[in-house]
Protein backbone atom coordinates (compact mmCIF):
# COMPACT_ATOMS: atom_id res chain seq x y z
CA UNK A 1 112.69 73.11 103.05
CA UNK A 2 109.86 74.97 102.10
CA UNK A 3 108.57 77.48 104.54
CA UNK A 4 105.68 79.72 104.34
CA UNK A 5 106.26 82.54 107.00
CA UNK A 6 103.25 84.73 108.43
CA UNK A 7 104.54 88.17 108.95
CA UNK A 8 101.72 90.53 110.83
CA UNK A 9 102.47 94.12 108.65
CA UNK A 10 102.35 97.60 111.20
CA UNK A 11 100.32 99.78 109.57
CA UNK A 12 103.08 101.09 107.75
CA UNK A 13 105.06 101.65 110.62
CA UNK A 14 108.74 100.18 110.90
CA UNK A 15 108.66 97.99 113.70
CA UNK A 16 111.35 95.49 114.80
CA UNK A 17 109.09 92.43 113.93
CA UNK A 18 109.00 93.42 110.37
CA UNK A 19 112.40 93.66 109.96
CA UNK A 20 113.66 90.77 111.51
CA UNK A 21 110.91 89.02 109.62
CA UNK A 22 111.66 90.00 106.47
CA UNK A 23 115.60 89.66 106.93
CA UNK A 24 115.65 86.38 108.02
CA UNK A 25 113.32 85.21 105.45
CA UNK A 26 115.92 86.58 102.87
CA UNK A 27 119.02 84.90 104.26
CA UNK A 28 116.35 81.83 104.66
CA UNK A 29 116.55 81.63 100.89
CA UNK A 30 120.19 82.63 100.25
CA UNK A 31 121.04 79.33 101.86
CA UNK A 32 118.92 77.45 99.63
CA UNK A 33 115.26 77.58 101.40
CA UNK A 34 112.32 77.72 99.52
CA UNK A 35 110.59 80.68 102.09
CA UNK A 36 107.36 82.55 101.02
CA UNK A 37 107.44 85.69 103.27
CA UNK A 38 103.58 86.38 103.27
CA UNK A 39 102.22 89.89 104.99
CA UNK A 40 98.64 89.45 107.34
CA UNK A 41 96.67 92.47 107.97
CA UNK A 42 99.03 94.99 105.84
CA UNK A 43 101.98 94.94 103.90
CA UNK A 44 105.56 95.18 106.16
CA UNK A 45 107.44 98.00 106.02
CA UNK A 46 111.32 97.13 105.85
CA UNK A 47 114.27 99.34 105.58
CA UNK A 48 116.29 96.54 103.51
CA UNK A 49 114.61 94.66 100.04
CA UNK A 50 111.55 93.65 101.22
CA UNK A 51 111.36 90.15 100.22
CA UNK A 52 107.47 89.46 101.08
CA UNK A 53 104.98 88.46 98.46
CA UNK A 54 103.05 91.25 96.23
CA UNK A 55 99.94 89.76 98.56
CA UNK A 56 97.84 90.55 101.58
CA UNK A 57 96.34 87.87 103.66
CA UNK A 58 93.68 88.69 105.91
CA UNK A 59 93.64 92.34 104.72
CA UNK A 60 93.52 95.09 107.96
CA UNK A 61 90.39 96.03 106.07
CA UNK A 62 88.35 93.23 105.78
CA UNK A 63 89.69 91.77 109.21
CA UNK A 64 88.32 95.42 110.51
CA UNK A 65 84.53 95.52 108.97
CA UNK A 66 84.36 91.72 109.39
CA UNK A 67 84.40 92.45 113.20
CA UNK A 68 82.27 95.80 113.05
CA UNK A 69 79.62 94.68 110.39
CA UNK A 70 79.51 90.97 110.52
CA UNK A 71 76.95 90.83 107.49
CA UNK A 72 80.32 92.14 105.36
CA UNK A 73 81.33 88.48 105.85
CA UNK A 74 78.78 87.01 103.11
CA UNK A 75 80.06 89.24 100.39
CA UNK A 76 81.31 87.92 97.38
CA UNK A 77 85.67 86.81 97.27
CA UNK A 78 86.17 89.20 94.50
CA UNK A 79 84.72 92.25 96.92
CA UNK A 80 87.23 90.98 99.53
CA UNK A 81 89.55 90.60 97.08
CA UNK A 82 89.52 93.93 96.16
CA UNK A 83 89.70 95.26 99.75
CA UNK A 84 93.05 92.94 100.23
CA UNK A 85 95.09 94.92 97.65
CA UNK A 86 98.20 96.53 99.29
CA UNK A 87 97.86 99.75 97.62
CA UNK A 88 94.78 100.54 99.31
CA UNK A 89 95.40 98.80 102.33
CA UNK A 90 98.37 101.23 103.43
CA UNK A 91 96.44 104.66 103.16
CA UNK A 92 93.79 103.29 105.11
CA UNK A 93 95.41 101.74 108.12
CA UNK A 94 97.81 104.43 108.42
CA UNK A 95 96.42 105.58 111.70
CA UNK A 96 95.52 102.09 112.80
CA UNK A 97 97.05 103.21 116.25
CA UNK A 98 94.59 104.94 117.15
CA UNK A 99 92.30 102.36 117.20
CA UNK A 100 90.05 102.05 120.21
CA UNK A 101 91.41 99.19 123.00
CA UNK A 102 87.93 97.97 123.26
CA UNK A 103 87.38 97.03 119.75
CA UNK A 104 91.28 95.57 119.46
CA UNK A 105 90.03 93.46 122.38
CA UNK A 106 86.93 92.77 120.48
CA UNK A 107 88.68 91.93 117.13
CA UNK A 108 91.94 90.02 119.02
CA UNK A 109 89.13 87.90 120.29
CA UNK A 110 87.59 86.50 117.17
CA UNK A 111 91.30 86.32 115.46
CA UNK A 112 91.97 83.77 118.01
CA UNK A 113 88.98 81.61 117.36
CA UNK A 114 89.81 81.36 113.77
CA UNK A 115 87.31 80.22 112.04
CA UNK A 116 84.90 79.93 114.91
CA UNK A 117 85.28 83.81 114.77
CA UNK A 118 84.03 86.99 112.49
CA UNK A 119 86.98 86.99 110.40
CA UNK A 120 86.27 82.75 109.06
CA UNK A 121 86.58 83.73 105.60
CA UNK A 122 89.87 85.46 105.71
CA UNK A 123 91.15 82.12 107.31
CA UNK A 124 89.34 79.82 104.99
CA UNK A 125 91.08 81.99 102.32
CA UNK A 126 94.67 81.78 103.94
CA UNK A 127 94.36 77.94 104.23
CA UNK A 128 93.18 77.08 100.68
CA UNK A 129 95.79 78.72 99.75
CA UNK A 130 98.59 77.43 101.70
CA UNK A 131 97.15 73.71 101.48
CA UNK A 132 96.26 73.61 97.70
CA UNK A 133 98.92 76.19 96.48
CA UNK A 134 101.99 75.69 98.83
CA UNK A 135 101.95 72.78 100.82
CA UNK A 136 104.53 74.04 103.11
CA UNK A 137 106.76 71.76 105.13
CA UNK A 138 106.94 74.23 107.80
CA UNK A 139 104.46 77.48 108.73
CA UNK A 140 105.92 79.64 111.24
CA UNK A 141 103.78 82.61 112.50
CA UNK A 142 105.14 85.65 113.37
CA UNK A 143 102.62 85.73 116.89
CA UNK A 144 100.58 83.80 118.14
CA UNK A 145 97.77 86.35 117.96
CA UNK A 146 97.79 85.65 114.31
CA UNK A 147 97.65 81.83 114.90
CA UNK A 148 94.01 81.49 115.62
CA UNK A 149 93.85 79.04 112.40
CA UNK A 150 96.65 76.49 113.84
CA UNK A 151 93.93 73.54 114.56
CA UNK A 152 92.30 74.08 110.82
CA UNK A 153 95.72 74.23 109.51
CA UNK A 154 97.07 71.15 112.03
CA UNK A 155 94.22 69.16 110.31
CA UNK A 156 94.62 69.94 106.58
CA UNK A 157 98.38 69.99 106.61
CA UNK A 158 101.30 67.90 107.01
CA UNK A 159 103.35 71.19 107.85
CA UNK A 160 105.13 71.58 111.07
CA UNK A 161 103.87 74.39 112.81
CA UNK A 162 106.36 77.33 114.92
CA UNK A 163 105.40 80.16 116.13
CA UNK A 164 107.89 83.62 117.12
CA UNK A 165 107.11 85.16 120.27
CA UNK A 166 108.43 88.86 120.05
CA UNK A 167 106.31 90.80 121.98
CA UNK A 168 102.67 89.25 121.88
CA UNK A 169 102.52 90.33 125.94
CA UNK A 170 102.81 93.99 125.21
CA UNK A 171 100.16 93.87 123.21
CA UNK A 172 98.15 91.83 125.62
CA UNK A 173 98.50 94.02 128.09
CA UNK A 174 97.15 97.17 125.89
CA UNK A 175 93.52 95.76 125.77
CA UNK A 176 90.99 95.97 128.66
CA UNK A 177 91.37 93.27 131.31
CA UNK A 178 88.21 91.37 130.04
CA UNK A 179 89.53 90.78 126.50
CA UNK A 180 93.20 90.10 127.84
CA UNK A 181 91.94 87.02 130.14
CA UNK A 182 90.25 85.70 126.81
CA UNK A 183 92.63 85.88 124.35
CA UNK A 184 95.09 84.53 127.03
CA UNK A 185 92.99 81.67 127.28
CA UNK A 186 92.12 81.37 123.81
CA UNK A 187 96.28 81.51 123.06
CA UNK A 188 96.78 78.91 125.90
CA UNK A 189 94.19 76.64 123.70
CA UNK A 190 96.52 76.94 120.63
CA UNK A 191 99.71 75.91 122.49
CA UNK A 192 99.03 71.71 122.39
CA UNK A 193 99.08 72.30 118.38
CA UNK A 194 102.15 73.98 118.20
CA UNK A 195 105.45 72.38 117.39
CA UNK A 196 107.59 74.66 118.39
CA UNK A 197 108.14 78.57 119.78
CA UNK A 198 111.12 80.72 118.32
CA UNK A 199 112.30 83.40 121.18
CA UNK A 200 115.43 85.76 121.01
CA UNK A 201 116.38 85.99 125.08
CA UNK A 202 115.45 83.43 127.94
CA UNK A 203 114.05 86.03 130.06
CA UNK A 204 111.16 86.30 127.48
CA UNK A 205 111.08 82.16 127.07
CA UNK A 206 110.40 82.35 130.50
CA UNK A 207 107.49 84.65 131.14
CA UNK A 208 105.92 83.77 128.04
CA UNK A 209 105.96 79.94 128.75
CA UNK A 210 104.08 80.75 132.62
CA UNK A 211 101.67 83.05 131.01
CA UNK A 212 100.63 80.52 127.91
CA UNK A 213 101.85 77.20 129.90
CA UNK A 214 103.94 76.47 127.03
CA UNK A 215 106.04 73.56 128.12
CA UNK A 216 110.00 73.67 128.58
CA UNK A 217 110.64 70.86 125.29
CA UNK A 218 109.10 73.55 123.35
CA UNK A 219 110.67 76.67 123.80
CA UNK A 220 113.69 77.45 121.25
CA UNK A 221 115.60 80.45 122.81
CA UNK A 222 117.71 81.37 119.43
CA UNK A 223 119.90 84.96 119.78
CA UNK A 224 118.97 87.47 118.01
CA UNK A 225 120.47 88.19 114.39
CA UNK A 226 120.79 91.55 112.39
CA UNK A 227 121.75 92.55 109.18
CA UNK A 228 125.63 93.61 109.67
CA UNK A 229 126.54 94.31 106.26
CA UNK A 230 126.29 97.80 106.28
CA UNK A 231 128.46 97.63 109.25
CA UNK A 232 131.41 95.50 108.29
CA UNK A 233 132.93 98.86 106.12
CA UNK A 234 131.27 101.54 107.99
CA UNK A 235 134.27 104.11 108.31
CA UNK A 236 134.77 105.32 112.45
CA UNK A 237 137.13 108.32 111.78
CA UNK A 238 138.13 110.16 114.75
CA UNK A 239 136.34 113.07 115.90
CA UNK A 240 137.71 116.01 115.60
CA UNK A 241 134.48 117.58 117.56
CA UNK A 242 134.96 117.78 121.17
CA UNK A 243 131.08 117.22 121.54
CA UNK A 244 129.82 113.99 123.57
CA UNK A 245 126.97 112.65 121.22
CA UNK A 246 123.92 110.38 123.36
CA UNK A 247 121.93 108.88 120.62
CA UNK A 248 118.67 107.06 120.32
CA UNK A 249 117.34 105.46 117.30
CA UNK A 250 113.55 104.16 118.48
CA UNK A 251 109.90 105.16 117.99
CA UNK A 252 109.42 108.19 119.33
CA UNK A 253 107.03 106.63 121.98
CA UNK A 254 106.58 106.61 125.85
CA UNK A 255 107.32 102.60 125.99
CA UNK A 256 110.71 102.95 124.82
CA UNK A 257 111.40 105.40 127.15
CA UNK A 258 112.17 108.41 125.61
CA UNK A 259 111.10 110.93 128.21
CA UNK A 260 113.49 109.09 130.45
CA UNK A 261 116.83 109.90 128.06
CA UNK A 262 115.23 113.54 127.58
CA UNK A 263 114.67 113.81 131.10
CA UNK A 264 118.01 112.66 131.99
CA UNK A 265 119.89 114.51 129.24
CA UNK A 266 118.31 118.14 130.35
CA UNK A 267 119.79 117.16 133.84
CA UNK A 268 123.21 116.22 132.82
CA UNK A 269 123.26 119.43 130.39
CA UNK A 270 122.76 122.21 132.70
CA UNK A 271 125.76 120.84 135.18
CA UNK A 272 128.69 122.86 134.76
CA UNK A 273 131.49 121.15 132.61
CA UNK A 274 128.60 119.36 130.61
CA UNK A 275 128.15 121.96 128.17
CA UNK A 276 129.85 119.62 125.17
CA UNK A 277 126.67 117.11 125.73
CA UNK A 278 124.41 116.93 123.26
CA UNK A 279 121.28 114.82 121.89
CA UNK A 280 120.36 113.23 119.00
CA UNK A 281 117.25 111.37 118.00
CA UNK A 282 115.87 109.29 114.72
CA UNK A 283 113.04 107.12 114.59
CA UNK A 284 109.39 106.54 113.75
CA UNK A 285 106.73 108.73 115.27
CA UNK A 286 102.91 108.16 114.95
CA UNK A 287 99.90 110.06 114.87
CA UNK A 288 98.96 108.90 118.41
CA UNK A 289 102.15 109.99 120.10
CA UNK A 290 101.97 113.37 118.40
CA UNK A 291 100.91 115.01 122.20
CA UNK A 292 103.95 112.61 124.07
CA UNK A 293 106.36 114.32 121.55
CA UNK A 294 105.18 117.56 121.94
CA UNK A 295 105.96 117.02 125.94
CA UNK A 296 109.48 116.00 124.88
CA UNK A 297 110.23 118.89 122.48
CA UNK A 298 108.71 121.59 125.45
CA UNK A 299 111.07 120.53 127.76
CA UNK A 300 113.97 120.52 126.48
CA UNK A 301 112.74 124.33 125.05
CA UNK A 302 111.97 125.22 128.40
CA UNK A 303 115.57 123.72 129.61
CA UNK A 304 117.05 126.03 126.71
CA UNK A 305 119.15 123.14 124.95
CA UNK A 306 116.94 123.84 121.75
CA UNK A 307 120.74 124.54 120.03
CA UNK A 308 122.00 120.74 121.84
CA UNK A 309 119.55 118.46 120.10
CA UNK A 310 118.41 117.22 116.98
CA UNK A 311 115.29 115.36 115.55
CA UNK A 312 116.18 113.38 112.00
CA UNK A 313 112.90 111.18 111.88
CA UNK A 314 112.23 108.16 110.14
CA UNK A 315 115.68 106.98 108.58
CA UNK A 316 116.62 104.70 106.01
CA UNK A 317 119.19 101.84 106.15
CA UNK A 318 122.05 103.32 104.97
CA UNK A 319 121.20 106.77 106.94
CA UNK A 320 120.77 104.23 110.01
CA UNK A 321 125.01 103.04 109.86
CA UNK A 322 125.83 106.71 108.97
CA UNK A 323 123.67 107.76 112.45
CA UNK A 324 124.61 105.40 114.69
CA UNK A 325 128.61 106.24 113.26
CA UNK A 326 128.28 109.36 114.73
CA UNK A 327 127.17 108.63 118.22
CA UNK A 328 129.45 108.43 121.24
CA UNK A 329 126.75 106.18 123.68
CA UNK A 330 123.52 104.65 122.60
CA UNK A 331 120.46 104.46 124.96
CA UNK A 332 116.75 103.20 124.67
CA UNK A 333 115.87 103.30 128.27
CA UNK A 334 112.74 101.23 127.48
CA UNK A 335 110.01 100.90 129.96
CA UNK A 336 109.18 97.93 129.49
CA UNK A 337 111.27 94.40 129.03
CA UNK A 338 112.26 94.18 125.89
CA UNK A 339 111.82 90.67 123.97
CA UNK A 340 114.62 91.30 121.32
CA UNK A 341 117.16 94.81 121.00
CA UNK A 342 117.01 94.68 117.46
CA UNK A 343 118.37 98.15 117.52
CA UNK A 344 121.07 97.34 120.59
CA UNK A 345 122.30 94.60 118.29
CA UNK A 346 122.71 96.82 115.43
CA UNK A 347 124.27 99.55 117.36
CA UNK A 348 126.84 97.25 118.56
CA UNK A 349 127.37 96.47 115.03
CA UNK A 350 128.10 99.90 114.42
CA UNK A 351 131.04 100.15 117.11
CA UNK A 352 128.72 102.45 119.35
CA UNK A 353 129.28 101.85 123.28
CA UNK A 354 125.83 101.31 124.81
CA UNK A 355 123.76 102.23 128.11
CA UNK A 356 120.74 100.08 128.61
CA UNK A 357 118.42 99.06 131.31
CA UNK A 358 118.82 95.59 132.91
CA UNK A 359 115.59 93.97 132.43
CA UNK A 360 113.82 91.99 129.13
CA UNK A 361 116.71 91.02 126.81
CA UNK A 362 119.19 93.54 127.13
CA UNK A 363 121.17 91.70 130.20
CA UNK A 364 121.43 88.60 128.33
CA UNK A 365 122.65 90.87 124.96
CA UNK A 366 125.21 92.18 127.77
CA UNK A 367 126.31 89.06 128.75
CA UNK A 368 126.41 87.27 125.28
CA UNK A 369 128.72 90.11 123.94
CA UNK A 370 131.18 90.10 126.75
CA UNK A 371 131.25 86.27 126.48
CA UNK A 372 132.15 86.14 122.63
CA UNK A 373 134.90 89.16 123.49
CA UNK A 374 136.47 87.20 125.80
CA UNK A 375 136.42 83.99 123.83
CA UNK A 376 138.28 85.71 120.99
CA UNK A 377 140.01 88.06 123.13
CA UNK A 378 138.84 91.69 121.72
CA UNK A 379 137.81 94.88 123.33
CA UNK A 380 135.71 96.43 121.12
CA UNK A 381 132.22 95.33 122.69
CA UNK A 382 132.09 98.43 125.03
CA UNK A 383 128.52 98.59 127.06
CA UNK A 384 127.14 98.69 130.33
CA UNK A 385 123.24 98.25 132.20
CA UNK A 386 121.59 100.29 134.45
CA UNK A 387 119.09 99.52 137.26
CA UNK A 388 116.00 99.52 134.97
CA UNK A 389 113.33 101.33 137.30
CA UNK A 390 115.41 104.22 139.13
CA UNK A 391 116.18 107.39 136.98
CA UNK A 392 118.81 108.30 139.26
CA UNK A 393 120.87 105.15 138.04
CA UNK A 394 120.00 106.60 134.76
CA UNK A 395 121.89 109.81 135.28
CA UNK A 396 124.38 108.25 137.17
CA UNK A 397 125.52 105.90 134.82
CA UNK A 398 125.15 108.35 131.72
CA UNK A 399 127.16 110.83 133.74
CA UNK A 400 129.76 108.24 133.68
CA UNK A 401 129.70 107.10 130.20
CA UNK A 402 130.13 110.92 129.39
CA UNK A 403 133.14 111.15 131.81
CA UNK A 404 135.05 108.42 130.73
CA UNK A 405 134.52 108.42 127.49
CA UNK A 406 135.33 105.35 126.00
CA UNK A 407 135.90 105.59 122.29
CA UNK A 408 133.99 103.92 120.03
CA UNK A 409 135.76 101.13 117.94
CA UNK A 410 134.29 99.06 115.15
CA UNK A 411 134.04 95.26 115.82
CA UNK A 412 136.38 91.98 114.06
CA UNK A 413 134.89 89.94 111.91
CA UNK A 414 134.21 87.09 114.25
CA UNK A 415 132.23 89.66 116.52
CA UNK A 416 130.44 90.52 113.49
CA UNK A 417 129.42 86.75 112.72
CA UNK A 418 128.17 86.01 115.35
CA UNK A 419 125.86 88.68 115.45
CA UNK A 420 124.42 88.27 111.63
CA UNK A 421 121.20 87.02 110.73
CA UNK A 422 123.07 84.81 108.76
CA UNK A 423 124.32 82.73 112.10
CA UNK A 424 120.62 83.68 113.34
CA UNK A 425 119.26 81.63 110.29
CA UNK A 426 121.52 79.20 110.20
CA UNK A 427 120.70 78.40 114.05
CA UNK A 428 116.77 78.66 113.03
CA UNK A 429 117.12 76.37 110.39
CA UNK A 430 118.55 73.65 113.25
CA UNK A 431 115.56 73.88 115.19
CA UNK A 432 113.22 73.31 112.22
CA UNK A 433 115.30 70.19 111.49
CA UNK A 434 114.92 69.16 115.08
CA UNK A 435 111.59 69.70 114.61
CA UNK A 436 111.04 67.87 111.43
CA UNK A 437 112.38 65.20 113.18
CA UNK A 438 110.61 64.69 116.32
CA UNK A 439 107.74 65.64 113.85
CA UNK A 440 108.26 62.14 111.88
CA UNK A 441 109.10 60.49 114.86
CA UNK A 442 105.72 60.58 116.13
């Protein structure tokens, strides 16, 4: 097949879209796929090859001054062109977070109508391209926030059209209530012209098809892949430290919940008999969380457990196995319901027991795992869920990990298969058949 895949960049942040993007476009063309991994708005930031095209499609920059100075829209391509390059694309939107929620709402807005919005040239550019260049047999957007060209591209193209939903209500919910109802609406417009929509747990299949009346016959719930290669060697010697290691590999942001572990860590630390506890974090921090983080880092000063925690920031791949190696429980207490665990999945991978909340995706995760352990009878998949909204469960149920300490223990191969992107894309690859099909059908 030949598949041109839409992947919405961060800002140069590493975000769990970006990397499941650009992973399963790679094992997309290991098994023989002809798959053009193209970045919108800025280039994706990957901790693996980044397989996406040297090329930026409806640049964060133009997209940006298209919506504030709508005259910027009549300059000439080779202006725009300019402003599209990747190397000046990435110093400029570094701080694209702190963006106000008005204009997002503003600018989400006129995405969604396409080329009936500010941003028409950008789109006009994108489909040229795709219809004259590429002539895809399937275009699969990474959100359907970026999808505001679907009925231009319906029309020109033969393509079959999916679109991954992986988190498009979180943003949603960000802007102010007057631009949420609208691009709700405008997003429930695009739905008719959309073959099909790729999701990683039910739970999100189901609130996503209510809020965008998506029906049933098009909703692909597909589990969730990850990259286990780095995991099928990764040496788990036995400790010879009599520490108890909680880890956390996230942003460093309120939404995953990381005042929640901190919270529940200083509490657990200053019981007696808990002084072999300690914390360790990794992940991405931006600009606008700078203030949240300070919070963090005060408290557990104030708590005195500045000598039972460490910060190693943004990691790469290989520093990610060697991290999560060295962890005795993994928890993300998110706030809100997850739509994939990216980084449950790949702590799993790594042989770490887990601790999560039981809302989004993480139950199903739960459930998947101890299904496949019991089908091929192993023990390794060591995890448990707490009740999602009550801290108290929280420190309960880490209390308990720490207590009984289960040791961690690296997974069999068939464990390992079946969470790879490999299976993922393998699985992906049967519901763009299906959907060639039904496509030719009509």
């Amino acid at each position: 097949m030949k598949i041109v895949y839409l992947t919405a960049g961060a800002a140069g942040m590493i975000c769990g879209s970006c990397l499941h993007d650009n992973a399963l476009a790679k094992n997309l063309i290991e098994l023989g796929h002809d798959c053009l991994l193209i970045p919108v708005y800025t280039p994706i930031r990957t901790d693996e090859v980044d397989v996406s095209i040297d090329r930026v499609f409806m640049g964060g920059i133009n997209v940006y001054l298209q919506q504030k100075l709508p005259f910027l829209s009549y300059l000439p391509n080779w202006f725009d062109g300019f402003l599209n390059q990747a190397w000046l694309i990435k110093p400029l939107t570094k701080n694209a977070g702190k963006t106000s929620p008005h204009l997002l709402g503003a600018l989400s807005v006129s995405m969604l109508k396409g080329t009936q919005g500010r941003q028409r040239k950008e789109f006009l550019r994108l489909l040229d391209w795709i219809d004259r260049d590429i002539q895809p047999e399937i275009v699969v957007f990474t959100n359907l926030l970026i999808g505001g060209c679907i009925p231009d591209l319906q029309r020109r193209s033969k393509a079959k059209i999916f679109v991954t939903l992986q988190g498009d209500d979180i943003f949603l919910d960000s802007l102010p209530e007057k631009y949420r109802t609208q691009a709700i609406h405008l997003m429930q417009s695009l739905v008719p012209r959309v073959d099909g929509f790729l999701l990683h747990s039910q739970d999100y299949a189901s609130r996503m098809g209510k809020l965008l009346q998506i029906p049933s016959e098009k909703l692909h719930v597909i589990p969730l892949g990850v990259d286990v290669k780095d995991f099928r060697n990764l040496s788990r010697s036995p400790s010879v430290s009599k520490d108890f290691v909680v880890g956390y590999l996230a942003r460093m942001a309120p939404e995953k919940g990381l005042h929640r572990l901190i919270d529940a860590f200083i509490e657990i630390a200053r019981k007696p008999g808990m002084e072999h506890v300690r914390l360790r974090l990794a992940g991405w921090m931006g600009a606008q969380h700078t203030d949240f983080w300070k919070e963090q880092t005060t408290k557990l000063e104030n708590a005195g457990l500045n000598d039972r925690w460490e910060y190693l920031g943004s990691i790469d791949r290989k520093q990610k196995a060697e991290f999560l190696s060295t962890l005795d429980l993994f928890c993300v207490p998110t706030t809100y319901e997850e739509p994939k665990g990216l980084f449950l999945l790949e702590a799993i991978a790594a042989g770490t027991p887990y601790l999560q909340p039981s809302h989004g995706a993480f139950p199903e995760i739960h459930a998947r795992l101890r299904h496949v352990s019991s089908i091929i009878g192993s023990d390794a998949h060591r995890g448990s869920l707490f009740q999602a909204d009550s801290q108290p469960d929280l420190v309960a149920k880490l209390m308990e990990a720490i207590l009984s300490n289960h040791p961690p223990k690296m997974l069999d191969h068939a464990m390992m298969d079946e969470l790879s992107i490999a299976t993922h894309a393998q699985r992906v690859v049967q519901i763009f058949a299906q959907g060639d099909s039904a496509h030719q059908a009509t």
